[in-house]
C-alpha atoms as a PDB file:
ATOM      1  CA  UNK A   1       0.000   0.000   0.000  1.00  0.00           C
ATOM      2  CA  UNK A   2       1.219   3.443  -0.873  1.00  0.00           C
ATOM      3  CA  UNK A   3       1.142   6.880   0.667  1.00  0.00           C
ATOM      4  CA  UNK A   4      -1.794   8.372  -1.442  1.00  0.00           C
ATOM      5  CA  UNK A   5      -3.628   4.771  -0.623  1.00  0.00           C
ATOM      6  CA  UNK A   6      -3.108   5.315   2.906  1.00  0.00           C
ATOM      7  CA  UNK A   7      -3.816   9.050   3.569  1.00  0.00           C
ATOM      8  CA  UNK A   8      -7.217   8.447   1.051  1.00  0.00           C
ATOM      9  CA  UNK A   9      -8.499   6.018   3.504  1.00  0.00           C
ATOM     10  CA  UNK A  10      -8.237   8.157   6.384  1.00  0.00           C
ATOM     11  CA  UNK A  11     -11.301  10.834   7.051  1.00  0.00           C
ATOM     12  CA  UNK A  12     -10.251  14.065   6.584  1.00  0.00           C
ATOM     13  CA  UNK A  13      -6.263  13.494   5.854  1.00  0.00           C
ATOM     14  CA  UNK A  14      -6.563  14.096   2.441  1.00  0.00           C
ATOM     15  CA  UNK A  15      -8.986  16.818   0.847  1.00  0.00           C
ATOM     16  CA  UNK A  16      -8.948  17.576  -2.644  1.00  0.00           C
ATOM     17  CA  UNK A  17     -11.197  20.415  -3.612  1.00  0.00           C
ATOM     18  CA  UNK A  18     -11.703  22.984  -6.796  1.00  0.00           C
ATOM     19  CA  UNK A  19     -11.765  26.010  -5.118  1.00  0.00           C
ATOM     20  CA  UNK A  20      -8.495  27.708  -3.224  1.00  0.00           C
ATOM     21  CA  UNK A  21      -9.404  29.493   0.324  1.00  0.00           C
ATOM     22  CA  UNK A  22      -7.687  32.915   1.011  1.00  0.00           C
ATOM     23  CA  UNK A  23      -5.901  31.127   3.772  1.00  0.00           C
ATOM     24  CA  UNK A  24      -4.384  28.359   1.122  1.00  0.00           C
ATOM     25  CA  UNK A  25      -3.719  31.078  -1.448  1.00  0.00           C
ATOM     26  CA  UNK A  26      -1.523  33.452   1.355  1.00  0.00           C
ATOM     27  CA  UNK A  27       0.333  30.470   2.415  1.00  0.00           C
ATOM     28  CA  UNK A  28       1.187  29.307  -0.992  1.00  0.00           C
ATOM     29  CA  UNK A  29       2.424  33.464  -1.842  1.00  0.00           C
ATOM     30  CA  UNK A  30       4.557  32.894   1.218  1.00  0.00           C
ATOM     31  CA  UNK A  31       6.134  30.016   0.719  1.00  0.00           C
ATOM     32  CA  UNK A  32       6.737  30.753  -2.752  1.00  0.00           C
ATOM     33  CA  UNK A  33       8.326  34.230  -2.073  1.00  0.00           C
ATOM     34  CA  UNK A  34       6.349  36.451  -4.120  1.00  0.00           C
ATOM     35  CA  UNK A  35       4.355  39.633  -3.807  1.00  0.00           C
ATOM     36  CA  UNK A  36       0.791  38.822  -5.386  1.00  0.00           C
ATOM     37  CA  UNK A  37      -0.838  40.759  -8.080  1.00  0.00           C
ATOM     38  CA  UNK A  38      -4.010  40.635  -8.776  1.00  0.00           C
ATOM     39  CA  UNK A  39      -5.605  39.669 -12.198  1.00  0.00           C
ATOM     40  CA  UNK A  40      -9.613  39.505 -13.293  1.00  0.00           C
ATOM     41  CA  UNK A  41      -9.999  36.374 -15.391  1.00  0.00           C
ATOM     42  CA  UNK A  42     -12.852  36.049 -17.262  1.00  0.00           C
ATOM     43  CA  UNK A  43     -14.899  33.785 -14.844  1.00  0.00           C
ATOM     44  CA  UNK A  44     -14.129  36.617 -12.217  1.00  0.00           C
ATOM     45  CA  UNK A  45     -11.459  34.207 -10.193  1.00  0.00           C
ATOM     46  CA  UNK A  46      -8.326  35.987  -8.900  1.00  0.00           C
ATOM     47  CA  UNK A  47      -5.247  34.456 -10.369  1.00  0.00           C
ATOM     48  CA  UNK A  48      -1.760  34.758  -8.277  1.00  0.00           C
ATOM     49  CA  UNK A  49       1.505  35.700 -10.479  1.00  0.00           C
ATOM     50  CA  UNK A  50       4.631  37.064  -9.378  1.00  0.00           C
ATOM     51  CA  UNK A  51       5.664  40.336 -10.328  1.00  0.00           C
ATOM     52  CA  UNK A  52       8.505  40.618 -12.695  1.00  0.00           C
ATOM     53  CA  UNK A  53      11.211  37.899 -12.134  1.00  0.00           C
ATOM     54  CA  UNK A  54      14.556  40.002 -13.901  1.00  0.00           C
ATOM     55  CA  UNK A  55      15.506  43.313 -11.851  1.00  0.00           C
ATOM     56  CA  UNK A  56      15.959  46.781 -13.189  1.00  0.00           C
ATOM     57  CA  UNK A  57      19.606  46.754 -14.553  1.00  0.00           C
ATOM     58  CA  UNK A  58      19.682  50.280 -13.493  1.00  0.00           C
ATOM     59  CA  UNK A  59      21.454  52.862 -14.721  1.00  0.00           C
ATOM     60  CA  UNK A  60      24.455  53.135 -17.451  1.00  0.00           C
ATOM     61  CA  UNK A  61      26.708  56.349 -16.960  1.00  0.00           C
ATOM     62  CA  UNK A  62      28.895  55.231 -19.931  1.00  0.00           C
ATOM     63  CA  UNK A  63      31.949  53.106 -18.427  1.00  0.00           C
ATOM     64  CA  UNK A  64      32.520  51.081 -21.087  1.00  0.00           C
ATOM     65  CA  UNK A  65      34.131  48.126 -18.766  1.00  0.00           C
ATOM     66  CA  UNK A  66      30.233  47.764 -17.709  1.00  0.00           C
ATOM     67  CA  UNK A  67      28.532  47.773 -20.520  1.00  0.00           C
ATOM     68  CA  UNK A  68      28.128  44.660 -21.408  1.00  0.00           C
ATOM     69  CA  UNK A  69      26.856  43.646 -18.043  1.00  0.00           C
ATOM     70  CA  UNK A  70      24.306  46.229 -18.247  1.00  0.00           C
ATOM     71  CA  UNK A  71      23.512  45.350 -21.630  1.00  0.00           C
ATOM     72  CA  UNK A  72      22.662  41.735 -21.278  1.00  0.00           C
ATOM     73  CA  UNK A  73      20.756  42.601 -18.220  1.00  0.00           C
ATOM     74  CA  UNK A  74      18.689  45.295 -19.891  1.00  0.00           C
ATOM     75  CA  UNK A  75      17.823  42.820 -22.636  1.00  0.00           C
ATOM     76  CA  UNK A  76      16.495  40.241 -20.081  1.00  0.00           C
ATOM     77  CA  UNK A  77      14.803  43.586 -18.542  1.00  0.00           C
ATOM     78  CA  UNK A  78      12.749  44.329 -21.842  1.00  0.00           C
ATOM     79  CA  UNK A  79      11.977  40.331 -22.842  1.00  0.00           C
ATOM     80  CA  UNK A  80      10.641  39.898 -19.048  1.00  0.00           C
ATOM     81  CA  UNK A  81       8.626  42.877 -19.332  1.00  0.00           C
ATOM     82  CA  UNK A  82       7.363  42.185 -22.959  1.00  0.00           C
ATOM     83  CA  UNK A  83       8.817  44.832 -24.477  1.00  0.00           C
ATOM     84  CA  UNK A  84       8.431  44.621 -28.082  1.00  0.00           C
ATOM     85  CA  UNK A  85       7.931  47.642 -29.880  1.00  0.00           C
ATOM     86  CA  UNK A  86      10.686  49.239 -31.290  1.00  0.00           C
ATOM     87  CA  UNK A  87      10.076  52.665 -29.755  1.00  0.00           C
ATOM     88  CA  UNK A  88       9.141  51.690 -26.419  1.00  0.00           C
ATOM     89  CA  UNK A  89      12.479  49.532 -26.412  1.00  0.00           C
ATOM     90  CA  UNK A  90      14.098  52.976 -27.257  1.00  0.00           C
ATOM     91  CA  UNK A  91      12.173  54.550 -24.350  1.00  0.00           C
ATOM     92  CA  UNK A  92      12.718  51.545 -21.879  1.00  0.00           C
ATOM     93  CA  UNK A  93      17.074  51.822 -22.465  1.00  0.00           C
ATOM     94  CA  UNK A  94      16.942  55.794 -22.781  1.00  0.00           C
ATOM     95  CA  UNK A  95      15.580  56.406 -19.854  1.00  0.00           C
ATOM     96  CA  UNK A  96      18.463  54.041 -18.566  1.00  0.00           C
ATOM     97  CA  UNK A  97      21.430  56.515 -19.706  1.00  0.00           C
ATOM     98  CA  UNK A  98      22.225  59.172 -17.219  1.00  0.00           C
ATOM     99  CA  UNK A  99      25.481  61.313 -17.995  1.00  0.00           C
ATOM    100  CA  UNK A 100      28.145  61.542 -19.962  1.00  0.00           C
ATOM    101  CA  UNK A 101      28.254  60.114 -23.413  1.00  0.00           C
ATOM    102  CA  UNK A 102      25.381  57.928 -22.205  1.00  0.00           C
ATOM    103  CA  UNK A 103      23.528  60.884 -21.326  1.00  0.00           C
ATOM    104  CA  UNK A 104      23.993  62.884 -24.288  1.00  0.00           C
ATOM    105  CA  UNK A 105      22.896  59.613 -26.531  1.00  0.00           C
ATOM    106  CA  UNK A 106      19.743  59.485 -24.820  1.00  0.00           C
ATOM    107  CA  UNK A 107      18.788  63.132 -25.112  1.00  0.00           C
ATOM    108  CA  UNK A 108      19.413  62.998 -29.002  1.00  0.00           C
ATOM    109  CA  UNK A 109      17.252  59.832 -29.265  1.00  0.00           C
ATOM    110  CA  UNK A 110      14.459  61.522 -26.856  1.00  0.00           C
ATOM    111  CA  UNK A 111      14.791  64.911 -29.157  1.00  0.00           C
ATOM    112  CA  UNK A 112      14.269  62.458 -32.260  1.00  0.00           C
ATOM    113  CA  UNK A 113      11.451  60.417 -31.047  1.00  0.00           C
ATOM    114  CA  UNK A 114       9.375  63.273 -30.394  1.00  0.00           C
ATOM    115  CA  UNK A 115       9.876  65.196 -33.495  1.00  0.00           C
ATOM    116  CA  UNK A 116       8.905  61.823 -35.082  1.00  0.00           C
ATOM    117  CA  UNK A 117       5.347  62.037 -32.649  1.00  0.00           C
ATOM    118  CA  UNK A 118       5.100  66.034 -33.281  1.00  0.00           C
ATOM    119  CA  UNK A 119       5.186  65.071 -37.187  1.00  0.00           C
END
């Protein structure tokens, strides 16, 4: 005789049911780690998902020894985050760049993207 075959035949040891308690649901977001968000499905049932699993690769002054940290991890960024238009990819990395060269970059792509909206 197994495990299952054992804790079936006890009352109350094993209970299988369709619907999650709120009690169930919290323990399962705390053992699992994650801060909850709350979706509406479309049979009004509140679905658990974590938020975003890649972190911000924050920001990228320009040191070129970094770059290519910051780069892969900025990819990863925009795929986690669904990210697929082209200028909301520009958008997502410029607002990444802060001073220096990196700076200066992203102000001429900002100054470019919006004479492309204004026209």
């Amino acid at each position: 005789m197994d495990d299952i075959e054992i804790l079936s035949k006890r009352p109350g040891s094993l209970q299988i049911t369709n619907e999650t308690s709120d009690k169930t649901t919290e323990r399962l977001v705390k053992a699992m780690s994650v801060v909850p968000v709350s979706v509406t499905t479309n049979t009004n049932k509140q679905a658990v998902i974590p938020k975003n699993i890649v972190s911000d690769p924050g920001w990228f002054n320009g040191n070129r020894t970094k770059f290519e940290d910051w780069w892969r991890g900025m990819q990863l960024f925009l795929k986690s985050n669904r990210v697929i238009e082209t200028n909301n990819r520009i958008t997502a990395i410029s607002a990444h760049l802060r001073g220096g060269v990196a700076g200066i970059y992203a102000q001429k792509k900002l100054d470019k993207l919006n004479e492309e909206l204004e026209t």
